[in-house]
C-alpha atoms as a PDB file:
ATOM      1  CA  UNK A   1     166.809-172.716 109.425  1.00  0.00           C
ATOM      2  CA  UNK A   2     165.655-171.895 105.971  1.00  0.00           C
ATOM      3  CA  UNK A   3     169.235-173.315 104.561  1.00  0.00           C
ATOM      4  CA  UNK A   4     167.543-176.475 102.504  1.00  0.00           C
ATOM      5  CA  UNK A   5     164.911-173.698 100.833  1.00  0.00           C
ATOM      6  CA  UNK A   6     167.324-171.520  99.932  1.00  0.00           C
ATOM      7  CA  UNK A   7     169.565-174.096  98.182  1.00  0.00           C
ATOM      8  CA  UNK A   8     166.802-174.895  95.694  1.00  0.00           C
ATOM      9  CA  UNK A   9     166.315-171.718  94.265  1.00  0.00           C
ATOM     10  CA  UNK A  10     166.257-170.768  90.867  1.00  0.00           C
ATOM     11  CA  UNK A  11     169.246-168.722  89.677  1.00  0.00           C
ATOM     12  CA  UNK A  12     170.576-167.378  86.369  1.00  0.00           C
ATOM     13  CA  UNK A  13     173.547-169.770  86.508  1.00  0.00           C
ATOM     14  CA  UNK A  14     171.054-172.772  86.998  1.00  0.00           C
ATOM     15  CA  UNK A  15     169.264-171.606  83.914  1.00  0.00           C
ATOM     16  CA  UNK A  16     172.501-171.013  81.683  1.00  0.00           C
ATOM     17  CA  UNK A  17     174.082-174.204  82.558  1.00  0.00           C
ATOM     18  CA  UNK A  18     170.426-176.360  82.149  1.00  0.00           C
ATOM     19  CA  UNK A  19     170.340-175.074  78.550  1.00  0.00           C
ATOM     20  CA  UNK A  20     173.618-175.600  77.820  1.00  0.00           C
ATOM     21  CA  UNK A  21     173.189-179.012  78.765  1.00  0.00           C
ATOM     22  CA  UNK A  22     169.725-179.842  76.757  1.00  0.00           C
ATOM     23  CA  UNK A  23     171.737-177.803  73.291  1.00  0.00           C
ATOM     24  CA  UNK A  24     174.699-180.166  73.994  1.00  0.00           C
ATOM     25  CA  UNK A  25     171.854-183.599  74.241  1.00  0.00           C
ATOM     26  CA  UNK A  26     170.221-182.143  71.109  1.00  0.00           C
ATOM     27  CA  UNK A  27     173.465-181.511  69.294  1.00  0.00           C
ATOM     28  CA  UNK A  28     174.829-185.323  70.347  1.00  0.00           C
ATOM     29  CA  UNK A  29     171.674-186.664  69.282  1.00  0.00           C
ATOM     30  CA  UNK A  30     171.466-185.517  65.912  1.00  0.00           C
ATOM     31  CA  UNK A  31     174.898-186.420  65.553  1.00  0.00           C
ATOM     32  CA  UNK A  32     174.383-190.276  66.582  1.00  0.00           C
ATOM     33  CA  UNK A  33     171.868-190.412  63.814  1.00  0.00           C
ATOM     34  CA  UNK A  34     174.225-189.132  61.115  1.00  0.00           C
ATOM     35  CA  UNK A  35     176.599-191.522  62.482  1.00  0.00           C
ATOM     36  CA  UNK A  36     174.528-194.440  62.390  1.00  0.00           C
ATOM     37  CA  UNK A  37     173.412-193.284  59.037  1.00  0.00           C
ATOM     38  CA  UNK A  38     177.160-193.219  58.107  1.00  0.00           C
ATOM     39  CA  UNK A  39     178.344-196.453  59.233  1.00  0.00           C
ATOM     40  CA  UNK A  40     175.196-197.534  57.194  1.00  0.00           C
ATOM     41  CA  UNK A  41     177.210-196.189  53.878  1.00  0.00           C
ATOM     42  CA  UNK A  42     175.028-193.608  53.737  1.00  0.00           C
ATOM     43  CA  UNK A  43     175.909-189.683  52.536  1.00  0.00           C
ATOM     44  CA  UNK A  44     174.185-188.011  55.254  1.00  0.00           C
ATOM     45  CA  UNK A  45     173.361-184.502  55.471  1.00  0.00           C
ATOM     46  CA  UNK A  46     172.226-182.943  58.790  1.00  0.00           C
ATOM     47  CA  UNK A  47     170.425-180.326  59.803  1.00  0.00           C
ATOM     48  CA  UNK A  48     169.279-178.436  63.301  1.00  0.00           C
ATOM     49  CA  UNK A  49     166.163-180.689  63.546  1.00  0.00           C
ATOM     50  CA  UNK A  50     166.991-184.104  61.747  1.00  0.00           C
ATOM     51  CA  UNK A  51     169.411-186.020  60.015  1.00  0.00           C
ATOM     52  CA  UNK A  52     169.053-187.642  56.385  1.00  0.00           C
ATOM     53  CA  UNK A  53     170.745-189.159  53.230  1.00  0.00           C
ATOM     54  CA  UNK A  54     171.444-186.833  50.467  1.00  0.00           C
ATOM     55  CA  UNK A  55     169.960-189.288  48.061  1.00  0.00           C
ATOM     56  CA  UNK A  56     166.637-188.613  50.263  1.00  0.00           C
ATOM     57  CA  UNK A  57     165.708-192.798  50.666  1.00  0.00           C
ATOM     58  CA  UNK A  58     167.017-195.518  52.660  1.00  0.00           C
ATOM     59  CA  UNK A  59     167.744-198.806  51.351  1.00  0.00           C
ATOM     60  CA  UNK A  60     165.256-200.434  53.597  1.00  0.00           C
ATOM     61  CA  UNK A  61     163.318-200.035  56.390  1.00  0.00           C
ATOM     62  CA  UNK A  62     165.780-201.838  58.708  1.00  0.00           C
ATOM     63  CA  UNK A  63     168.215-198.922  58.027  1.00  0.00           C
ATOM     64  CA  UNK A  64     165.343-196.393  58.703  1.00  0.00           C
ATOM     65  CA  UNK A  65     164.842-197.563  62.001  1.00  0.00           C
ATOM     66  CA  UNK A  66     169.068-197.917  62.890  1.00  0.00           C
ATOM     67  CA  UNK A  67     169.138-194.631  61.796  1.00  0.00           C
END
């Protein structure tokens, strides 16, 4: 009777693989901006919260906003 309630719980593996998936979005993200940043011609560097050129400016502000 209670079979749809007890489907929806909250479990340890429901936790583990949630923030597996958010690291993995996080870590893609960052990623796609060194890569645009890249096929920009731009040395990128990239750290856990952003990504950047090395030369610490962007051309213009079109390539700020790709990136």
């Amino acid at each position: 009777m209670n079979t749809v309630l007890d489907s929806n719980k909250i479990t340890g593996k429901y936790i583990l693989v949630t923030a597996l998936a958010v690291l993995f979005s996080w870590i893609l993200h960052e990623f796609a901006h060194w890569t645009a940043g890249n096929l920009l011609d731009y040395n990128m560097g990239m750290s856990l919260n952003k990504s950047f050129p090395l030369n610490g400016v962007f051309k213009s502000d079109k390539d700020y906003q790709l990136v």
